[in-house]
Protein backbone atom coordinates (compact mmCIF):
# COMPACT_ATOMS: atom_id res chain seq x y z
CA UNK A 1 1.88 20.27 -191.15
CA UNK A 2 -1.67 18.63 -190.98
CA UNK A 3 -3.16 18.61 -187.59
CA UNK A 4 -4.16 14.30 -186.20
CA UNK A 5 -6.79 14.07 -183.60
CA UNK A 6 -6.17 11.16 -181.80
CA UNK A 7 -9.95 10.00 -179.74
CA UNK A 8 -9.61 7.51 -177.21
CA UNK A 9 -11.09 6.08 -174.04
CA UNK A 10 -14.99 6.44 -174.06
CA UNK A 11 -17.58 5.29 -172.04
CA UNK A 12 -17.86 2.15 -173.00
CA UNK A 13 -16.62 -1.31 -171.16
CA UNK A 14 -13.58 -1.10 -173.28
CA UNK A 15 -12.65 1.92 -171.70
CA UNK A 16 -8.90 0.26 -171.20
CA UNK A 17 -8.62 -1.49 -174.27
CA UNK A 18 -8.93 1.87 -176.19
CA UNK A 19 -6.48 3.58 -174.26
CA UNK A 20 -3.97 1.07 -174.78
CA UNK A 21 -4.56 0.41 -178.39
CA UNK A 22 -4.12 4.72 -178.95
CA UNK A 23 -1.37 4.30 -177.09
CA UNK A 24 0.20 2.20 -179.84
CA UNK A 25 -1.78 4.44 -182.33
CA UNK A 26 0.28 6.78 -181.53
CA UNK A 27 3.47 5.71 -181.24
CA UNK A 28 2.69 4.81 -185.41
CA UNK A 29 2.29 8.08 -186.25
CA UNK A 30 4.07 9.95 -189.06
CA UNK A 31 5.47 12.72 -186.71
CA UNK A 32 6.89 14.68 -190.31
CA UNK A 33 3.47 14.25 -191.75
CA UNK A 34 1.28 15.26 -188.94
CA UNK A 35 0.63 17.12 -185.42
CA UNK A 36 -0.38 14.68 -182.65
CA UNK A 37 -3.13 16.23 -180.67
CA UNK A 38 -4.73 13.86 -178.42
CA UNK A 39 -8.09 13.52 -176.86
CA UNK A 40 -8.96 11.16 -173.84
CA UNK A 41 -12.91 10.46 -173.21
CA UNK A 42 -13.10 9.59 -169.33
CA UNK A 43 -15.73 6.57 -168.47
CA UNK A 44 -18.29 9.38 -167.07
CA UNK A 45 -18.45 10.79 -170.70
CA UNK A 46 -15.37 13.84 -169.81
CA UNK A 47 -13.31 15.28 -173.09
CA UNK A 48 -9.89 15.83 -172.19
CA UNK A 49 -6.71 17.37 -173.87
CA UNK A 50 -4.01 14.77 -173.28
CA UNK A 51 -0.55 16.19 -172.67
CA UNK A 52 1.44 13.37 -173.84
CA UNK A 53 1.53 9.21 -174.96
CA UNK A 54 3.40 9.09 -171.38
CA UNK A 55 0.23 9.86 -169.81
CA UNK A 56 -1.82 7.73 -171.78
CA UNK A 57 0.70 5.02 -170.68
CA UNK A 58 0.83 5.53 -167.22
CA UNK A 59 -2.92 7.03 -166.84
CA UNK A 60 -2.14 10.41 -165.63
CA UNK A 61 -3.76 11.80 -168.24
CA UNK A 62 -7.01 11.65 -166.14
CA UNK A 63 -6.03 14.36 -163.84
CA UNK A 64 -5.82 17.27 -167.34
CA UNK A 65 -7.90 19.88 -166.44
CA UNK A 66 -8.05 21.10 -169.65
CA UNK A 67 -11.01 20.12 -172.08
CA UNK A 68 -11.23 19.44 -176.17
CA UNK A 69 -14.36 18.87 -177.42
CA UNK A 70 -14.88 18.54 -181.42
CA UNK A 71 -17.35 21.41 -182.98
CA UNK A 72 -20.04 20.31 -184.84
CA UNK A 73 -19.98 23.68 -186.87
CA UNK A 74 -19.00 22.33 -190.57
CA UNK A 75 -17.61 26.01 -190.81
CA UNK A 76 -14.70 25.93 -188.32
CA UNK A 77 -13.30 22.22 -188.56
CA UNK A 78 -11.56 22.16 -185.67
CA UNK A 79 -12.03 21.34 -181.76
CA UNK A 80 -12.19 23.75 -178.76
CA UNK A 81 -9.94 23.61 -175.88
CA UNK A 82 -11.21 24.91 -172.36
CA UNK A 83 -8.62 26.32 -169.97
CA UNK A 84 -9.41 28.05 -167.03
CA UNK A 85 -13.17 29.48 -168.30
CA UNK A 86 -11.35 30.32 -171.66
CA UNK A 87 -11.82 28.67 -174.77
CA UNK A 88 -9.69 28.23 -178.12
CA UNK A 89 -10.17 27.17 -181.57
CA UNK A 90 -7.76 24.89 -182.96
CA UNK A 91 -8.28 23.39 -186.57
CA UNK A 92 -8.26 19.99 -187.02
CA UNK A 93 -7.49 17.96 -190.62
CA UNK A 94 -7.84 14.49 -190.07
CA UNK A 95 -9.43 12.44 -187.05
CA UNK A 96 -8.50 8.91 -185.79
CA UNK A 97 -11.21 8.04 -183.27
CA UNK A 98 -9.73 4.86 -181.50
CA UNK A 99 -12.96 3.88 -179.78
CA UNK A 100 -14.06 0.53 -179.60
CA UNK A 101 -17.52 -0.54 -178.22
CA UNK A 102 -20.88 1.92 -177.68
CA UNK A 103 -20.40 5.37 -177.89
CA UNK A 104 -17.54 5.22 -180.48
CA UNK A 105 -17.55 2.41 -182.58
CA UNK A 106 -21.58 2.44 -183.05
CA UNK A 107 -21.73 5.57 -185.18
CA UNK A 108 -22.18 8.25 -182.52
CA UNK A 109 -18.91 9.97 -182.87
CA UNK A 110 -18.88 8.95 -186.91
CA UNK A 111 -22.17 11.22 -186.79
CA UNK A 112 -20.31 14.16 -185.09
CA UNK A 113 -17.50 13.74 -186.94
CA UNK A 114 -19.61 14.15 -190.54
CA UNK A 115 -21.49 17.07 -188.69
CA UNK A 116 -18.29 18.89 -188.43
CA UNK A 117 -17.11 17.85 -191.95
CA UNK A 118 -13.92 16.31 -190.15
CA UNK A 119 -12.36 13.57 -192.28
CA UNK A 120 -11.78 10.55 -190.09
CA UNK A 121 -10.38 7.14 -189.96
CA UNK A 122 -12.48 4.11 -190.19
CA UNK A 123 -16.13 2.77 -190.98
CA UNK A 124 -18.78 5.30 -191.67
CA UNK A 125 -22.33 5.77 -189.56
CA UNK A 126 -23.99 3.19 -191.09
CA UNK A 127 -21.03 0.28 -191.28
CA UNK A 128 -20.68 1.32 -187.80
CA UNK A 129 -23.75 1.56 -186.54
CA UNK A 130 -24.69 -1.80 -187.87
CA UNK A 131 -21.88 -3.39 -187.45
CA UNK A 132 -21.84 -2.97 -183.48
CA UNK A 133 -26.10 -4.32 -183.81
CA UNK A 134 -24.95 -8.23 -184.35
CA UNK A 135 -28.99 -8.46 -184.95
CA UNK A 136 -28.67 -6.24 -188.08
CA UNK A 137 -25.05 -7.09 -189.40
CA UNK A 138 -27.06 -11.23 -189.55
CA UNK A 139 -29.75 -9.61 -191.50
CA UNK A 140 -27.56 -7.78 -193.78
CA UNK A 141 -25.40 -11.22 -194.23
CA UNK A 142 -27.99 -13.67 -194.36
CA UNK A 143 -28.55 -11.97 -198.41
CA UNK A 144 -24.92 -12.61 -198.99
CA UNK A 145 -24.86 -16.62 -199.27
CA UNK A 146 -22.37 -16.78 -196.60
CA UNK A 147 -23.17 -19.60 -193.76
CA UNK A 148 -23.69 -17.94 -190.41
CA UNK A 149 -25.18 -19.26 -186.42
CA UNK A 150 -29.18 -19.88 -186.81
CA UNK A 151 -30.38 -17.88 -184.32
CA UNK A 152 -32.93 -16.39 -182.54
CA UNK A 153 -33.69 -12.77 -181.50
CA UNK A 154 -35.16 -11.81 -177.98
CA UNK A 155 -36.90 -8.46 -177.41
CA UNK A 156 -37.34 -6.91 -174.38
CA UNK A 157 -40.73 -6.69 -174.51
CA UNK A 158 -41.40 -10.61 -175.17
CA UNK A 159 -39.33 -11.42 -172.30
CA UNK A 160 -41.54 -9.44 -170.44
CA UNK A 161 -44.55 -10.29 -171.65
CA UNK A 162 -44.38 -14.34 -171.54
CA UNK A 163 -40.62 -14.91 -171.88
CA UNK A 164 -41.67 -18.91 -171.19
CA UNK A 165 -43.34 -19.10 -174.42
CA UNK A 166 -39.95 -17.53 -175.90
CA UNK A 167 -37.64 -20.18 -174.64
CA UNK A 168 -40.17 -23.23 -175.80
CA UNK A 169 -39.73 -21.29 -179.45
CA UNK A 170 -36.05 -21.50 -178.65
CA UNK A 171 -35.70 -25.01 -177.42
CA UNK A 172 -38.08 -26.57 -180.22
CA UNK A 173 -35.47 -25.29 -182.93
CA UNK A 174 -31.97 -25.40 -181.02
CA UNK A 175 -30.15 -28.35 -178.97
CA UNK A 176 -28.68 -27.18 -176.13
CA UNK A 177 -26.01 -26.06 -175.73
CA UNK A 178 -26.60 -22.30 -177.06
CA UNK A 179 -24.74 -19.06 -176.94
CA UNK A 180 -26.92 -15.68 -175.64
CA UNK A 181 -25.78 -12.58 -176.84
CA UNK A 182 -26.47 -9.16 -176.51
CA UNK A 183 -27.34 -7.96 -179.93
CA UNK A 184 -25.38 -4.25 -178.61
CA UNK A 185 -23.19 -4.64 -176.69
CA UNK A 186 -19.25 -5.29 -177.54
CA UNK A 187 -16.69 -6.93 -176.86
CA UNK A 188 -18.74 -10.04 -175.69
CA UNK A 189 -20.27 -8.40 -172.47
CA UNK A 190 -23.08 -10.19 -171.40
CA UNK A 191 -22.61 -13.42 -172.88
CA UNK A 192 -22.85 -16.90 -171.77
CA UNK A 193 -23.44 -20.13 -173.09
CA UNK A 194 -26.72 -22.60 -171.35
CA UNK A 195 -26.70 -25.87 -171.50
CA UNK A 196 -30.72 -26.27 -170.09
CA UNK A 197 -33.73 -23.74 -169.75
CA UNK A 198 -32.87 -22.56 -166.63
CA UNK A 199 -29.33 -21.11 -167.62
CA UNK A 200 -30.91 -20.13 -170.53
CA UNK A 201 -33.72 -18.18 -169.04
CA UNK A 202 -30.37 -16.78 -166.63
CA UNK A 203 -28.12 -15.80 -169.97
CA UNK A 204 -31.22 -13.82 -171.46
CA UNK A 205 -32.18 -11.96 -168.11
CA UNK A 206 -28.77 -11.07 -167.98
CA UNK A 207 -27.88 -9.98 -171.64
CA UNK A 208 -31.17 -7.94 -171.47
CA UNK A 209 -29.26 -5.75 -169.16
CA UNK A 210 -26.86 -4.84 -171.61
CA UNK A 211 -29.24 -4.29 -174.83
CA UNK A 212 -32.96 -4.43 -175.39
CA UNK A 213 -32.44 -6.88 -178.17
CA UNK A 214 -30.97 -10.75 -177.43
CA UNK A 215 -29.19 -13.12 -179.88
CA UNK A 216 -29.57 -16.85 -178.93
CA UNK A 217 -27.37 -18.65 -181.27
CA UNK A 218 -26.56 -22.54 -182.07
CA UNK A 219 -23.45 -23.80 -181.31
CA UNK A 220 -20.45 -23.96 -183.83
CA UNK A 221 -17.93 -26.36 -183.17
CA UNK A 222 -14.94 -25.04 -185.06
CA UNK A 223 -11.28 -22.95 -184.97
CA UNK A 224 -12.25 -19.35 -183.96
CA UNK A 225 -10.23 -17.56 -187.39
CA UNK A 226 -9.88 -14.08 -188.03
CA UNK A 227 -9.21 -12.07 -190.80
CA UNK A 228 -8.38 -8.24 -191.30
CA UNK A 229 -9.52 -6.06 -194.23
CA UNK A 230 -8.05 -2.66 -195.41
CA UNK A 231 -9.82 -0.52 -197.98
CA UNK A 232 -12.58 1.58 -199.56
CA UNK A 233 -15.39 0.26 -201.66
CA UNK A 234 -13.41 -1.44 -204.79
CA UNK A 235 -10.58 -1.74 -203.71
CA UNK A 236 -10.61 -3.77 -200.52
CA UNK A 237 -7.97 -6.01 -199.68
CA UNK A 238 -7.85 -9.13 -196.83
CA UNK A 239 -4.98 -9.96 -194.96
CA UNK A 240 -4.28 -13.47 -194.40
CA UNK A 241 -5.91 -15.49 -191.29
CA UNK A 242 -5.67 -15.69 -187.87
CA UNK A 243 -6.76 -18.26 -184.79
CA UNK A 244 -7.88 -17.37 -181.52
CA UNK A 245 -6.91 -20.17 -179.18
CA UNK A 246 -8.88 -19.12 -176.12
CA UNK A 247 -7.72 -19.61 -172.75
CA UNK A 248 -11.99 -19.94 -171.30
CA UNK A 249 -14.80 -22.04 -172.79
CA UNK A 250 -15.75 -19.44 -175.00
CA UNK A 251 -14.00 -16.19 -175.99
CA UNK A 252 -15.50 -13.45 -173.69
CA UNK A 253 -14.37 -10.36 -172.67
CA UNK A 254 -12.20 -12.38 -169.96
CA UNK A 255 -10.51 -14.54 -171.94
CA UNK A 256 -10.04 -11.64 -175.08
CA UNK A 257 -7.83 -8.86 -172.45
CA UNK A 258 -7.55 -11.01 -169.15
CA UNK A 259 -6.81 -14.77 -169.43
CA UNK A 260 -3.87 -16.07 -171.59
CA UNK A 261 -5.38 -16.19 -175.16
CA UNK A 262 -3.10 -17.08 -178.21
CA UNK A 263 -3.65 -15.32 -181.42
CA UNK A 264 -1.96 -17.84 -184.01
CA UNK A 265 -0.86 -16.65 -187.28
CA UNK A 266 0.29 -19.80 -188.57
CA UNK A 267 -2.02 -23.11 -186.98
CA UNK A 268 -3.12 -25.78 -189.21
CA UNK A 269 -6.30 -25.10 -190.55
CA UNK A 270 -9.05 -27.88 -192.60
CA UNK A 271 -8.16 -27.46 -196.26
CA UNK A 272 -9.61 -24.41 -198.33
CA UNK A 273 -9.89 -21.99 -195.43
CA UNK A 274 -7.19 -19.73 -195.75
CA UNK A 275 -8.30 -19.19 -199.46
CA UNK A 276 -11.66 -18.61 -199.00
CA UNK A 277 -12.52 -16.87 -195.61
CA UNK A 278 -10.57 -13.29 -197.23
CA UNK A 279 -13.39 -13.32 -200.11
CA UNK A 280 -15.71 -13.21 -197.67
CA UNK A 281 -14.39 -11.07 -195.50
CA UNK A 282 -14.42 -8.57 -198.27
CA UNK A 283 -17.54 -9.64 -199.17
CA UNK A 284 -19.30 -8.77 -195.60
CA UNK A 285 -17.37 -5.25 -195.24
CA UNK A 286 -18.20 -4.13 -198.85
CA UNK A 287 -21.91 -5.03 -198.24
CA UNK A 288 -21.95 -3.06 -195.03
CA UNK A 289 -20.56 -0.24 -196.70
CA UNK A 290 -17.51 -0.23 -194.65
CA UNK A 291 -14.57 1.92 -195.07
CA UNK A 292 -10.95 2.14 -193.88
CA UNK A 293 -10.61 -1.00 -191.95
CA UNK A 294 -12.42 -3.89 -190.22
CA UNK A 295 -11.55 -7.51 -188.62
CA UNK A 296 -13.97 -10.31 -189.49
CA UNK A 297 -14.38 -13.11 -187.15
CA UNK A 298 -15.47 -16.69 -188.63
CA UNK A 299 -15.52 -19.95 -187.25
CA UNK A 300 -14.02 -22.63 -189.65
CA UNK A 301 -15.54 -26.10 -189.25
CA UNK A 302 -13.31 -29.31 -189.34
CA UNK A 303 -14.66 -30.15 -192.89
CA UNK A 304 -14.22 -26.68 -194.33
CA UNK A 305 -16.60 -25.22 -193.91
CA UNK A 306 -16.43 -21.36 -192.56
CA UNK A 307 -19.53 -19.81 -190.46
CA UNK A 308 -19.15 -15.82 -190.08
CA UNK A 309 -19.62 -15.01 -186.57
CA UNK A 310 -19.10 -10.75 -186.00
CA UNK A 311 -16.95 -7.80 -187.69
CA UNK A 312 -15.24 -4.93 -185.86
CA UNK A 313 -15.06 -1.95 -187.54
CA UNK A 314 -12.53 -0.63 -185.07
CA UNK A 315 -10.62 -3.78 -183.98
CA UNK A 316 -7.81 -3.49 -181.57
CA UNK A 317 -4.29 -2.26 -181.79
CA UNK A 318 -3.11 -3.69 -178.57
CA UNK A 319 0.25 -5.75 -178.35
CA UNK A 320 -1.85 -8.73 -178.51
CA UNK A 321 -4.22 -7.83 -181.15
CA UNK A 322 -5.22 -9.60 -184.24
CA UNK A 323 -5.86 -6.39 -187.24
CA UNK A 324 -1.95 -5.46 -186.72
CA UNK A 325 -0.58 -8.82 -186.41
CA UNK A 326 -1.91 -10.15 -189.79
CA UNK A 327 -1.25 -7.31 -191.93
CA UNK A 328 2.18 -7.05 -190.58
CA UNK A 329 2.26 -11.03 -191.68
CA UNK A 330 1.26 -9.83 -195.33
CA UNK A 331 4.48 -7.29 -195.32
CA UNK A 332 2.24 -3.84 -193.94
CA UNK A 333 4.03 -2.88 -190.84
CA UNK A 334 2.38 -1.06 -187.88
CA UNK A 335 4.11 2.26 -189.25
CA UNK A 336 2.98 1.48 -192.85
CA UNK A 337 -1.17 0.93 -191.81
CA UNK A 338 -1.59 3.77 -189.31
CA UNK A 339 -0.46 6.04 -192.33
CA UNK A 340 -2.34 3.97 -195.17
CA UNK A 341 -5.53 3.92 -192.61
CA UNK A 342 -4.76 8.06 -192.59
CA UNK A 343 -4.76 8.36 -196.01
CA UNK A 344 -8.02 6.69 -196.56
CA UNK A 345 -9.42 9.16 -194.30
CA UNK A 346 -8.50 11.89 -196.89
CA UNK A 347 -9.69 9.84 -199.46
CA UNK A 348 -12.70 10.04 -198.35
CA UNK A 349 -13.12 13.65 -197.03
């Protein structure tokens, strides 16, 4: 029987949201196709040997005292469990890192992973590096021909050096109100929305805290739509579309795990939407080089028209989370995409 690492947790701000969405992970898992072996990474940056989905559930599995870290030797394929002062090797086949944010969904563990010649689930170093930059995912889109927020990037240094004349550059192309984003960040930490130079001299102060590079973006006014993609290069398929009703003024990470938030699998959207936001949702993940799986996030105008806005290349697998939810719309049930997502892994070696 194959041997499924299961890497969850992390040190990002969606420390929680990981756990829970390995939790249901897990509970997808082919038990006659593969061992469950699970790893928890604690917020302080801790590898852990997890005991059992119970413990991921109910968070005891904080308190193992046993470590699993994954060897970068390409030689030994397999991750090393510390007991006591004593260490084992265990071989690993296949590795489903259910990480979302830094420090899992960026590329770092995707680098480790291809050190150690591990096959694993999901987006590769570069899909995932860039896709978590929203800076460099715009500059990869903006060749593609697909309509996307103007926007305006803030360094570090140019906020510090005369971050005045910044905003003036800002305010003679935009009309308030504007979104500020951290280009690095996830799961919208960091972002606000100014409606006048002082909130947004505020939003960039406080987004530089969470990246060295700042988005300011126009404001769509539009359904927030979603779309899920499954797939290796040429042969990617979309699953159908999604709304995000959200339950604050704009979908932070408040209103995504905390507030009451509707994901809506069958709203009314303008005419020609649900036909053409899958094309190019495909279209974005192919020319990111993405792999496995992906969500795509759009907003879709009243007259049509459909602005990309982000793409996940680790969405969530909560009980509330859009990636499942639409595939299991288009007939692929929870069971049925954990093992496809698997298989791509192999796929790919």
């Amino acid at each position: 029987m194959r041997k499924l690492a299961i890497i969850f947790g992390g040190q990002s701000s969606e420390h929680e949201i990981s756990v829970i969405s390995a939790t249901n992970v897990s509970k997808q898992v082919d038990t006659d196709k593969y061992e469950l072996i699970l790893i928890g990474i604690t917020k302080e940056g801790k590898w852990l040997k997890v005991d059992s989905i119970a413990s991921m559930e109910d968070g005891s599995w904080l308190n193992s005292k046993t470590g699993a870290y994954i060897l970068p030797d390409a030689t030994k394929k397999c991750i090393i469990i510390e007991t006591g002062g004593e260490y084992q090797e265990i071989p690993i086949d296949v590795v489903f890192p259910v990480l979302h944010g830094l420090y899992g969904e960026d590329g770092t563990v995707q680098g480790l992973l291809e050190l150690a010649k591990i096959p694993y689930v999901g987006c590769g170093v570069l899909a995932s590096a860039i896709g978590m930059d929203k800076l460099y995912t715009k500059l990869v889109v903006d060749k593609l021909g697909i309509r996307q927020a103007a926007y305006e990037a803030v360094l570090d240094y140019e906020a510090k050096e005369d971050l005045t004349r910044k905003i003036r550059t800002i305010e003679d192309r935009f009309e308030y109100p504007v979104f500020i984003k951290p280009s690095n960040a996830g799961s919208s930490r960091g972002v606000s929305k100014a409606s006048n130079t002082e909130e947004l001299k505020k939003g960039i102060l406080e987004a530089l805290k969470h990246d060295r590079k700042v988005l300011v973006e126009e404001t769509i006014v539009g359904h927030e739509v979603e779309c899920g993609v499954l797939g290796r290069p040429g042969d990617v398929m979309a699953s159908g579309v999604g709304e995000i009703k959200s339950a604050a003024t704009f979908y932070d990470y408040d209103a995504k795990y905390k507030l009451d938030s509707l994901t809506l699998l069958d709203s009314k959207l303008p005419d020609g939407v649900r036909e053409k936001l899958p094309e190019c949702a495909k279209k974005i993940f192919t020319a990111l080089d993405g792999f496995g799986l992906s969500r795509v996030d759009f907003f879709a105008k009243e007259d049509g028209e459909i602005v990309f806005n982000e793409i996940n290349t680790m969405p969530g697998f909560t009980a509330i989370s859009m990636y499942p939810m639409l595939f299991e719309a288009a007939g692929i049930d929870k069971k049925s995409l954990v093992d496809k997502l698997i298989e791509l892994a192999f796929e790919r070696g």
